[in-house]
C-alpha atoms as a PDB file:
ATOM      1  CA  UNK A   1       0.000   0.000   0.000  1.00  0.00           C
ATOM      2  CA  UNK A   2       1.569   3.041  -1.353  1.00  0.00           C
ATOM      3  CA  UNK A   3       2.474   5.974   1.425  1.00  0.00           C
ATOM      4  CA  UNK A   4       3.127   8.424  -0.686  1.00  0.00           C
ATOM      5  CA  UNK A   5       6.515   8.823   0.269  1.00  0.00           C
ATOM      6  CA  UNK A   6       5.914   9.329   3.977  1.00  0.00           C
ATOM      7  CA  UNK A   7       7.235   7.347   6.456  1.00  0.00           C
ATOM      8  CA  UNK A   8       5.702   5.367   8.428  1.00  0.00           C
ATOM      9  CA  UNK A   9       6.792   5.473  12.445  1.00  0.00           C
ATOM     10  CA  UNK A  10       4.079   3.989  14.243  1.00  0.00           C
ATOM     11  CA  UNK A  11       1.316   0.489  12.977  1.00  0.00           C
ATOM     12  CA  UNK A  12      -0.956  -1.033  14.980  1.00  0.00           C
ATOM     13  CA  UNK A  13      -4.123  -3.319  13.846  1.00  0.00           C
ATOM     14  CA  UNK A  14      -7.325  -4.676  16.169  1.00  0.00           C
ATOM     15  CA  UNK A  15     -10.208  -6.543  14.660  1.00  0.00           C
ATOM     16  CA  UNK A  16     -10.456  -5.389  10.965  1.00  0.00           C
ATOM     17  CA  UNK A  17      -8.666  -2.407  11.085  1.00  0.00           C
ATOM     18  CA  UNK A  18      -5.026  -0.976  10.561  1.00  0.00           C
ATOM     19  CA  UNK A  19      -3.735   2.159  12.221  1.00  0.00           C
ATOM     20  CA  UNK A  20      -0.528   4.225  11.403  1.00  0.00           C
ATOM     21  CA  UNK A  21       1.828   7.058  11.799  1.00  0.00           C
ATOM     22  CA  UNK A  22       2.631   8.821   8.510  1.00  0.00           C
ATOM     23  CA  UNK A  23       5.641  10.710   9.513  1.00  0.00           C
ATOM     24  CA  UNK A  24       6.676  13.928   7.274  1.00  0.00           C
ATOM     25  CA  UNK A  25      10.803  13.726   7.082  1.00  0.00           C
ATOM     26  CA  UNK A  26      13.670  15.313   5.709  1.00  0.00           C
ATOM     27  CA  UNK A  27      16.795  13.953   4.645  1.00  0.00           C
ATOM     28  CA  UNK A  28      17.369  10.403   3.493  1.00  0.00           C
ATOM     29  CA  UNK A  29      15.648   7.251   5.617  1.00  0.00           C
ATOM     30  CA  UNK A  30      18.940   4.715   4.869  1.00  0.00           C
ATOM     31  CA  UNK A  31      20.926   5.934   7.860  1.00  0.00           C
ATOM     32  CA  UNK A  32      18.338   8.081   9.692  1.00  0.00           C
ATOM     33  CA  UNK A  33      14.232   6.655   9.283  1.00  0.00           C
ATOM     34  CA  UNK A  34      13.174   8.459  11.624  1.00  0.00           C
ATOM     35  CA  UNK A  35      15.213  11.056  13.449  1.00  0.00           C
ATOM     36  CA  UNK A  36      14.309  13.556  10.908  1.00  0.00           C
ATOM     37  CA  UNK A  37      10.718  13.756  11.445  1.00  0.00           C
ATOM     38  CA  UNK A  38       8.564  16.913  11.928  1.00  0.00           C
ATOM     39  CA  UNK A  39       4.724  15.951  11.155  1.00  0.00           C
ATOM     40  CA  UNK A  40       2.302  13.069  11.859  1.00  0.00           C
ATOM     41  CA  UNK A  41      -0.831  11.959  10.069  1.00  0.00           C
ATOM     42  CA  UNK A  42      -2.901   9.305  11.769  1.00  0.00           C
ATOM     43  CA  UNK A  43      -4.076   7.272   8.847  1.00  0.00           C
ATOM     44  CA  UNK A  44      -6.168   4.204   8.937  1.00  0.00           C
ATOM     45  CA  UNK A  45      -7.065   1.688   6.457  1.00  0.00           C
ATOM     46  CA  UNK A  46      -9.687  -1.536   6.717  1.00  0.00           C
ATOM     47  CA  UNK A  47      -8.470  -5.025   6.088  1.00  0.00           C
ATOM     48  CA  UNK A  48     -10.323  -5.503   2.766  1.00  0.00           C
ATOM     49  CA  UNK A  49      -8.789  -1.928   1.330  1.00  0.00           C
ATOM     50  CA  UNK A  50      -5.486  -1.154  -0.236  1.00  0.00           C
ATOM     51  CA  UNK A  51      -5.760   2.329   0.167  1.00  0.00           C
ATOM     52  CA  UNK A  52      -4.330   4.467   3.559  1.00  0.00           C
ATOM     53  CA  UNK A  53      -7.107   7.681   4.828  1.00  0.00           C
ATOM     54  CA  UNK A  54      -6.421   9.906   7.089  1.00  0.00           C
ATOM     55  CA  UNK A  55      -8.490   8.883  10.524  1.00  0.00           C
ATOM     56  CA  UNK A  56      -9.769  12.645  10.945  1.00  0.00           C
ATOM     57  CA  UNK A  57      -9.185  16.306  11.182  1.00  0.00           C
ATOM     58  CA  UNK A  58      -8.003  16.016  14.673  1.00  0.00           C
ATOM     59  CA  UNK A  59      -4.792  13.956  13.889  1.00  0.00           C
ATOM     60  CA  UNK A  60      -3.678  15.338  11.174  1.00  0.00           C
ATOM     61  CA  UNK A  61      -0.519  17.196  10.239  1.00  0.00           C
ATOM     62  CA  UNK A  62       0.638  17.027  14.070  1.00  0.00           C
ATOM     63  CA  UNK A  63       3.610  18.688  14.942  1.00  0.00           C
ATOM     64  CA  UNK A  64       5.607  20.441  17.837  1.00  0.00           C
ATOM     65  CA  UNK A  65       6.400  24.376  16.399  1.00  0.00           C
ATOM     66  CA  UNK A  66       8.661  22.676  13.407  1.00  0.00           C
ATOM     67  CA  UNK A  67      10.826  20.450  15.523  1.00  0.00           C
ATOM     68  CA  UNK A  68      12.129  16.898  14.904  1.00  0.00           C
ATOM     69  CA  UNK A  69       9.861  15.192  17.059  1.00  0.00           C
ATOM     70  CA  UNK A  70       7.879  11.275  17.213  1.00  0.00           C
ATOM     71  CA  UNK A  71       4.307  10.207  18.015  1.00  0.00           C
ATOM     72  CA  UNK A  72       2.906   7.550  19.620  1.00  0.00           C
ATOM     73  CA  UNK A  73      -0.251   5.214  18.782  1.00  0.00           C
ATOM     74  CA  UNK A  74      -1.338   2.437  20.892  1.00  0.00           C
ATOM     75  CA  UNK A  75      -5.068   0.572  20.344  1.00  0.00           C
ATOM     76  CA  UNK A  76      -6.848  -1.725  23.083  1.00  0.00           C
ATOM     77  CA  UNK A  77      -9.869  -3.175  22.310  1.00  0.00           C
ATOM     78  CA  UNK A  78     -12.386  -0.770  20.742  1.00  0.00           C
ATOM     79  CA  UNK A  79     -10.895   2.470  21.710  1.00  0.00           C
ATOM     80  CA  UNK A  80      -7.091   3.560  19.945  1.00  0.00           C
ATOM     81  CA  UNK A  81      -4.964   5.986  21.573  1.00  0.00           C
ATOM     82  CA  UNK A  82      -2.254   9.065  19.729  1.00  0.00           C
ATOM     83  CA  UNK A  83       0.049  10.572  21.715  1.00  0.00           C
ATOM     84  CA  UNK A  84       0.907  13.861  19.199  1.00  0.00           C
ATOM     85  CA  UNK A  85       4.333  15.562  19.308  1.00  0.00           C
ATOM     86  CA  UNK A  86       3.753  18.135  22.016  1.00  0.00           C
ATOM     87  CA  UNK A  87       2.038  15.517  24.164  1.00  0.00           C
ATOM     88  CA  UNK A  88      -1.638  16.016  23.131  1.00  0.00           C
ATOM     89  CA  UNK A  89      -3.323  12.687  23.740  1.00  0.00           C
ATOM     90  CA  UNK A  90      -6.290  11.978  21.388  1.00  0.00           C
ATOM     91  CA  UNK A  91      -8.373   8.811  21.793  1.00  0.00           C
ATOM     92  CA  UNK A  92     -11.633   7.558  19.727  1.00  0.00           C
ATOM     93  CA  UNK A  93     -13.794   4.385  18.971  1.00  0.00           C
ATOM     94  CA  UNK A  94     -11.713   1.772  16.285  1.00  0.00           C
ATOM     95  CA  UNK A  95     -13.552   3.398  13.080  1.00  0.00           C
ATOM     96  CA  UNK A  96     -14.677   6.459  14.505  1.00  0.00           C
ATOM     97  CA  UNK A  97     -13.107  10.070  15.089  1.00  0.00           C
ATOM     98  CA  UNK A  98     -10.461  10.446  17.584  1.00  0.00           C
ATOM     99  CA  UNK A  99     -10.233  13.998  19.749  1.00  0.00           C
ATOM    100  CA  UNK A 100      -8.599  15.568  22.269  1.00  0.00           C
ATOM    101  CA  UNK A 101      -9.270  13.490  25.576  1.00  0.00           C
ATOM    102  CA  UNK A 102      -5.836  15.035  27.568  1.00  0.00           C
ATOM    103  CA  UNK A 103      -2.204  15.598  27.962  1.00  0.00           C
ATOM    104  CA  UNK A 104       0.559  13.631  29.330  1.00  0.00           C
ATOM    105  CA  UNK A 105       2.842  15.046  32.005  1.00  0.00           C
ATOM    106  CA  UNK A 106       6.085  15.106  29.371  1.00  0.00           C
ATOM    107  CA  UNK A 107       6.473  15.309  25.406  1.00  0.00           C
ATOM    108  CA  UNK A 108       7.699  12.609  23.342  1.00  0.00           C
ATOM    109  CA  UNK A 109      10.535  14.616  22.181  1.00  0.00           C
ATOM    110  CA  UNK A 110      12.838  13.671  19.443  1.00  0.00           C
ATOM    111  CA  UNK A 111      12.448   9.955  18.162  1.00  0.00           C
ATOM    112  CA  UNK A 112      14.791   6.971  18.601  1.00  0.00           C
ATOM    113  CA  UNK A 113      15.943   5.564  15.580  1.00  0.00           C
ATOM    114  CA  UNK A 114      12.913   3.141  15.495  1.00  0.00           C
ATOM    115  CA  UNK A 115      10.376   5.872  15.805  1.00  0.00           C
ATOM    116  CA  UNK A 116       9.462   5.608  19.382  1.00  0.00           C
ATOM    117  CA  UNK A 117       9.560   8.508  21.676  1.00  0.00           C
ATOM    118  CA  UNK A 118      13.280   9.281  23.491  1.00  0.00           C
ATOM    119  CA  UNK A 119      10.894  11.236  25.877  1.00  0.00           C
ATOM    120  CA  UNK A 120       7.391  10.344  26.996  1.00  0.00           C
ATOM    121  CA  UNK A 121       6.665   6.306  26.740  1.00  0.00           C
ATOM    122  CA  UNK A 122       2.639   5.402  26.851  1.00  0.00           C
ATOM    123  CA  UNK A 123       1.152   2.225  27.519  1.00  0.00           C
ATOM    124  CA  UNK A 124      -2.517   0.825  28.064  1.00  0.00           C
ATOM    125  CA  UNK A 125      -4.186  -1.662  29.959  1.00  0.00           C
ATOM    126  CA  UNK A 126      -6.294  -3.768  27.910  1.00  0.00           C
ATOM    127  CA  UNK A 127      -8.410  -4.747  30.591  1.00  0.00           C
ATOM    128  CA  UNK A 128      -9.459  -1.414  32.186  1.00  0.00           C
ATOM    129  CA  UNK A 129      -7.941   1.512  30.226  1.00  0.00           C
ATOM    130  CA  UNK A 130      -5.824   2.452  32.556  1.00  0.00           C
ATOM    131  CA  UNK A 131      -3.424   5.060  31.105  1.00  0.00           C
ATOM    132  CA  UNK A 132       0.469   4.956  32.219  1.00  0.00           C
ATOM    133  CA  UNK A 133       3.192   7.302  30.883  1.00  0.00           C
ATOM    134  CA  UNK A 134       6.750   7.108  31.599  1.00  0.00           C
ATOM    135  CA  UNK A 135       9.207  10.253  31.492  1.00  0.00           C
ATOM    136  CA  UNK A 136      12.687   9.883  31.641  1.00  0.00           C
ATOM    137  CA  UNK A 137      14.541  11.981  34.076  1.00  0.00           C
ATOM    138  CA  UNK A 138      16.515  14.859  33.568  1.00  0.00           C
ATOM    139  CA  UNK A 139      20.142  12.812  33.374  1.00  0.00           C
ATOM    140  CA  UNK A 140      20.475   9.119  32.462  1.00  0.00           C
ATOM    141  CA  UNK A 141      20.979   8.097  35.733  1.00  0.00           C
ATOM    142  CA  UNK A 142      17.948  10.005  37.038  1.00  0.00           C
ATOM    143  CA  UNK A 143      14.661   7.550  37.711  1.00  0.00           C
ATOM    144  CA  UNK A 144      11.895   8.225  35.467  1.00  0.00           C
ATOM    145  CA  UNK A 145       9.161   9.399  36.725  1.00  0.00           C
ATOM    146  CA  UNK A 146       5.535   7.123  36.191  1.00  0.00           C
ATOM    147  CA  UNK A 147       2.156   8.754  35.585  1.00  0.00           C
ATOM    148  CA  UNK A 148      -1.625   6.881  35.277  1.00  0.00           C
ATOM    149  CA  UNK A 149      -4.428   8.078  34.477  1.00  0.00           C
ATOM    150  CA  UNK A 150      -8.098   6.689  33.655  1.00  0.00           C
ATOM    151  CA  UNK A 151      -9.380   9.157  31.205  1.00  0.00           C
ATOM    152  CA  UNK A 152      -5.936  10.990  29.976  1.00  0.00           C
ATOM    153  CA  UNK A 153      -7.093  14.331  31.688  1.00  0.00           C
ATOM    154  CA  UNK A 154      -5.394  14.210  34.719  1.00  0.00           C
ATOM    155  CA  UNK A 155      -2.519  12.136  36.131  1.00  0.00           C
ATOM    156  CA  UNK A 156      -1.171  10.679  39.350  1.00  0.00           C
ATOM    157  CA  UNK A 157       2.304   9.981  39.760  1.00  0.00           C
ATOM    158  CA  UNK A 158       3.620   7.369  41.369  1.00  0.00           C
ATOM    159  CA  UNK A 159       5.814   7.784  44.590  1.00  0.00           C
ATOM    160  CA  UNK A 160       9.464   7.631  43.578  1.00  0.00           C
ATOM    161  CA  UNK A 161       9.444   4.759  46.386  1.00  0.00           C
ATOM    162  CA  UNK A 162       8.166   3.146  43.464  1.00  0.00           C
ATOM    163  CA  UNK A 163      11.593   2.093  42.249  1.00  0.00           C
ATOM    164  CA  UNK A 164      12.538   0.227  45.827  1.00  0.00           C
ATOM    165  CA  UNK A 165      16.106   0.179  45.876  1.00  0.00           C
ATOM    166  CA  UNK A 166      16.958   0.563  41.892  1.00  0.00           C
ATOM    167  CA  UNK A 167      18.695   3.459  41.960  1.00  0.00           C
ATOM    168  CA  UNK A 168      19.879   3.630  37.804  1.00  0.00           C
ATOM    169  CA  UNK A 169      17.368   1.484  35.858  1.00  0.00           C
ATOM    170  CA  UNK A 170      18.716   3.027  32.643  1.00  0.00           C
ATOM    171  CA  UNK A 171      17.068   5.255  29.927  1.00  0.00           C
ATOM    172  CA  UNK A 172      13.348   3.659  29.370  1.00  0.00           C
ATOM    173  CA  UNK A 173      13.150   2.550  25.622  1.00  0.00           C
ATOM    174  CA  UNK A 174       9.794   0.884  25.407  1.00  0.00           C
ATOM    175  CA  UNK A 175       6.916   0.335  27.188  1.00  0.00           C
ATOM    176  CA  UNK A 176       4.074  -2.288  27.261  1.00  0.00           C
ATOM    177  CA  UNK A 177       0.796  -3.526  29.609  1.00  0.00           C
ATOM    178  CA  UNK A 178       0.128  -6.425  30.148  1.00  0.00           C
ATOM    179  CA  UNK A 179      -3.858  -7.361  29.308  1.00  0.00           C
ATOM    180  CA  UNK A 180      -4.084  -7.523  33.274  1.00  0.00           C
ATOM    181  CA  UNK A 181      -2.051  -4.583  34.028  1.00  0.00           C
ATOM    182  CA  UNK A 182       1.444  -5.694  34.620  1.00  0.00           C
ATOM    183  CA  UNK A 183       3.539  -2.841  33.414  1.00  0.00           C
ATOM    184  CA  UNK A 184       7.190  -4.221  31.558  1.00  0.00           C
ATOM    185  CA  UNK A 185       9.914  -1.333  30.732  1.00  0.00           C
ATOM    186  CA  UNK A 186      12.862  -1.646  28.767  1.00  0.00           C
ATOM    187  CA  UNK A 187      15.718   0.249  29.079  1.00  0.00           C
ATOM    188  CA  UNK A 188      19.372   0.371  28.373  1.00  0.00           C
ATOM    189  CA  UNK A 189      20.412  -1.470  31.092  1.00  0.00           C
ATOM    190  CA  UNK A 190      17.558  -4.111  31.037  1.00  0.00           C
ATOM    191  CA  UNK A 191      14.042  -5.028  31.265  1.00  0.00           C
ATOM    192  CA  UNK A 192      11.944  -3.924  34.687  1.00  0.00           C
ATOM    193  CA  UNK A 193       8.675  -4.997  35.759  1.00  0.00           C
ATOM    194  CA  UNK A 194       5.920  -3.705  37.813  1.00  0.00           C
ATOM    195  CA  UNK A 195       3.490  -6.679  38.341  1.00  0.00           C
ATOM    196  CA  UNK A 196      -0.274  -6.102  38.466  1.00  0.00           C
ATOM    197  CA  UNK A 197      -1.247  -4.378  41.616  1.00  0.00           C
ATOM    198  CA  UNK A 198       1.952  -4.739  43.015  1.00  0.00           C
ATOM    199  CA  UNK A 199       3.592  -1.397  44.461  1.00  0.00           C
ATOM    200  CA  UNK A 200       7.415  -1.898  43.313  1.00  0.00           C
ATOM    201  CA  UNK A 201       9.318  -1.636  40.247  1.00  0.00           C
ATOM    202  CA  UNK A 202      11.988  -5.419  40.199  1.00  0.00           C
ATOM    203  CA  UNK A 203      14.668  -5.830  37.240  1.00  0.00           C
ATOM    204  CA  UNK A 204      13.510  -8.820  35.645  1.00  0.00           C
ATOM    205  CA  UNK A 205      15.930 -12.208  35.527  1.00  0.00           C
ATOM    206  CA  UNK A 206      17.569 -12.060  32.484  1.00  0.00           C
ATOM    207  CA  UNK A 207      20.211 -14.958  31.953  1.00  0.00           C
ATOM    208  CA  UNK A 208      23.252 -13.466  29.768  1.00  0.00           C
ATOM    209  CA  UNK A 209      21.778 -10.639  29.845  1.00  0.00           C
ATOM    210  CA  UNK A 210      22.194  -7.612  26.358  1.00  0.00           C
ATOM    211  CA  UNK A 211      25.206  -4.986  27.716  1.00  0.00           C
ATOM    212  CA  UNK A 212      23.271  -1.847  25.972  1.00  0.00           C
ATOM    213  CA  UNK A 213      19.500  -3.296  27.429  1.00  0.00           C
ATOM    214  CA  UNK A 214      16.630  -3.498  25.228  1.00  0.00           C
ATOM    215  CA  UNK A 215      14.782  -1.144  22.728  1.00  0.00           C
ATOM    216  CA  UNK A 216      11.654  -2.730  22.907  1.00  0.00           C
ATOM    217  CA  UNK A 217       9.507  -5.154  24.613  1.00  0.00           C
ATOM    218  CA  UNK A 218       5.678  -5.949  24.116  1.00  0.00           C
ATOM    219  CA  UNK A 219       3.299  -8.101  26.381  1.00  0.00           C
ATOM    220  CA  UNK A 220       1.009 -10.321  23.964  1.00  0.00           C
ATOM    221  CA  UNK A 221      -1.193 -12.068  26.755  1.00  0.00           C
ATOM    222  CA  UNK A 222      -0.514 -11.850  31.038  1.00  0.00           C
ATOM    223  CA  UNK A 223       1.994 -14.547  31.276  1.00  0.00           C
ATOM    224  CA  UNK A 224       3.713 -14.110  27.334  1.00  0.00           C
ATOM    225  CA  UNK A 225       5.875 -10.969  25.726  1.00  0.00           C
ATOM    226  CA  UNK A 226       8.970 -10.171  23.217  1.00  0.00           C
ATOM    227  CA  UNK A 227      11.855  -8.111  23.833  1.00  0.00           C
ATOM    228  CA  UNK A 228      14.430  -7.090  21.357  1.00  0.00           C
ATOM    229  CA  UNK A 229      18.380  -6.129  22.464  1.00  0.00           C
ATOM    230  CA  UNK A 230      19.667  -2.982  21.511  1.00  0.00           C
ATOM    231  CA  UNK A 231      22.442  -4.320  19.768  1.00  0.00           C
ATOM    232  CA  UNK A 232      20.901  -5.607  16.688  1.00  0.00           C
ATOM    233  CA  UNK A 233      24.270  -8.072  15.744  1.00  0.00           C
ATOM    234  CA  UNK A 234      23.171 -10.347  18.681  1.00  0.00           C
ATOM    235  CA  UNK A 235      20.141 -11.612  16.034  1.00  0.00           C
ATOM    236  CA  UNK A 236      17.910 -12.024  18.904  1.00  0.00           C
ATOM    237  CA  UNK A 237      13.986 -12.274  20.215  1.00  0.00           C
ATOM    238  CA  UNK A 238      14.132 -12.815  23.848  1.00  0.00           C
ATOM    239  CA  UNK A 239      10.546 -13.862  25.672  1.00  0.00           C
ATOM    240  CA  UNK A 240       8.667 -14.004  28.694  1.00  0.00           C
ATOM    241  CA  UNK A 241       6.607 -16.610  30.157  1.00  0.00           C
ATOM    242  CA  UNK A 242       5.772 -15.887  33.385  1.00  0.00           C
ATOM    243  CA  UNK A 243       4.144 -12.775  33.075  1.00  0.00           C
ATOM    244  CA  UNK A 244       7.767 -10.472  32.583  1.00  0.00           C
ATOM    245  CA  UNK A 245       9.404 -11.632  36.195  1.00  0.00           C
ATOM    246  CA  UNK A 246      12.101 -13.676  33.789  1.00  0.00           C
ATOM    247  CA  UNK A 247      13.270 -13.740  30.139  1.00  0.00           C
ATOM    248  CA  UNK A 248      15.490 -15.401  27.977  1.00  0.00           C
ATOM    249  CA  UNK A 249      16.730 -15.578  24.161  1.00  0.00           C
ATOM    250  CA  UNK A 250      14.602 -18.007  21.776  1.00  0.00           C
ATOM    251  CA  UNK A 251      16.869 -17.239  18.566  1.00  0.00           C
ATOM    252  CA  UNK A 252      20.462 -18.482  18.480  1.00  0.00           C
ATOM    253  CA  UNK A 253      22.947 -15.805  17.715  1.00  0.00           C
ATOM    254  CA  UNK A 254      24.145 -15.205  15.016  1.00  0.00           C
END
């Protein structure tokens, strides 16, 4: 399906539909896909079409006053979720128009090489739309700080305590919910998890573990999840199956 030479940072699909990012960029997308980014359109296509539409008037042509910037989509169930470049979070019915429901507590700032944010991380629960944003601190060695929210319009943040004794869990990179509300972060130095109704952040087990972390991890059901290293050369997939507490490589090296 043709893009129209427009990037695309950000694809997610529930029942019969397709969501994506189409990213307006400069320069060339061999070396750089999507540092150079400026402008999101939130386009969405059905799975019997070959054709990309914009999903409304709302998301479209997002931006952050002209600078290189990401965005953030992330559906659950019937309701999808944008997180636009200077942190405007729109939500709407799969199929229906999205608006303004919020803001989060940080901006995504400029993107990571794979399109996701360098600055705010968003995740939802599938179960009961509970909202969670992550915002890196300051310095790398300063602890994030964790927001939720149920309706995106105002936001609690969790007590630092939060993080027990971790005192440098490493830049966040990703972040994922579990269906039941487990929360999983990846970060340079490894993979954390905050286990459904539980009160404190744990580094997961993690045998031979990646020196530069992770730069993304995804929960598919409670108990099951991916995780890719940072360092791409490893040729890697690593994978939960106990709900994040533990992971381990399933590809052989290569």
């Amino acid at each position: 399906m043709p893009t129209g030479g427009r990037r695309v940072t950000g694809l997610e699909a529930a029942g019969n539909r397709a969501y994506a990012l189409f990213a307006s960029c400069s320069g060339t997308y061999i070396t750089s896909y999507a540092l150079p980014c400026t402008s999101y359109t939130l386009m969405s296509a059905t799975a019997d079409s070959d054709t990309w539409a914009p999903a409304g008037q709302a998301t479209t042509g997002l931006n952050d006053a002209g600078k290189l910037t990401s965005a953030y989509i992330a559906l659950s169930g019937s309701v999808g979720y944008l997180v636009a470049p200077d942190g405007t979070l729109y939500s709407g019915p799969l199929g229906g128009a999205w608006q303004q429901s919020g803001k989060l507590p940080c901006l995504p700032g400029t993107p990571q090489p794979s399109g996701l944010p360098y600055g705010a991380l968003f995740a939802v629960t599938a179960d009961s739309h509970q909202l969670t944003a992550v915002c890196p601190g300051i310095t790398p060695t300063q602890l994030s700080k964790v927001y939720t929210s149920g309706n995106g319009a105002s936001w609690t943040q969790q007590p630092m305590t939060a993080w027990g004794s971790l005192t440098d869990p490493g830049v966040p990179a990703s972040l994922t919910a579990a269906p039941g509300g487990t929360l999983v972060l990846a970060t340079m130095h490894g993979l954390y998890v905050l286990p459904a109704g539980g009160s404190q952040w744990k580094a997961a087990s993690e045998a031979n573990a990646p020196s530069r972390g992770f730069s993304y991890v995804g929960m598919t059901t409670d108990s099951q999840g991916v995780a890719l290293p940072a360092d791409t050369t490893r040729h890697e997939i690593w994978m939960t199956f106990d709900g994040g507490l533990t992971w381990a490589p399933r590809t052989v090296a290569g």
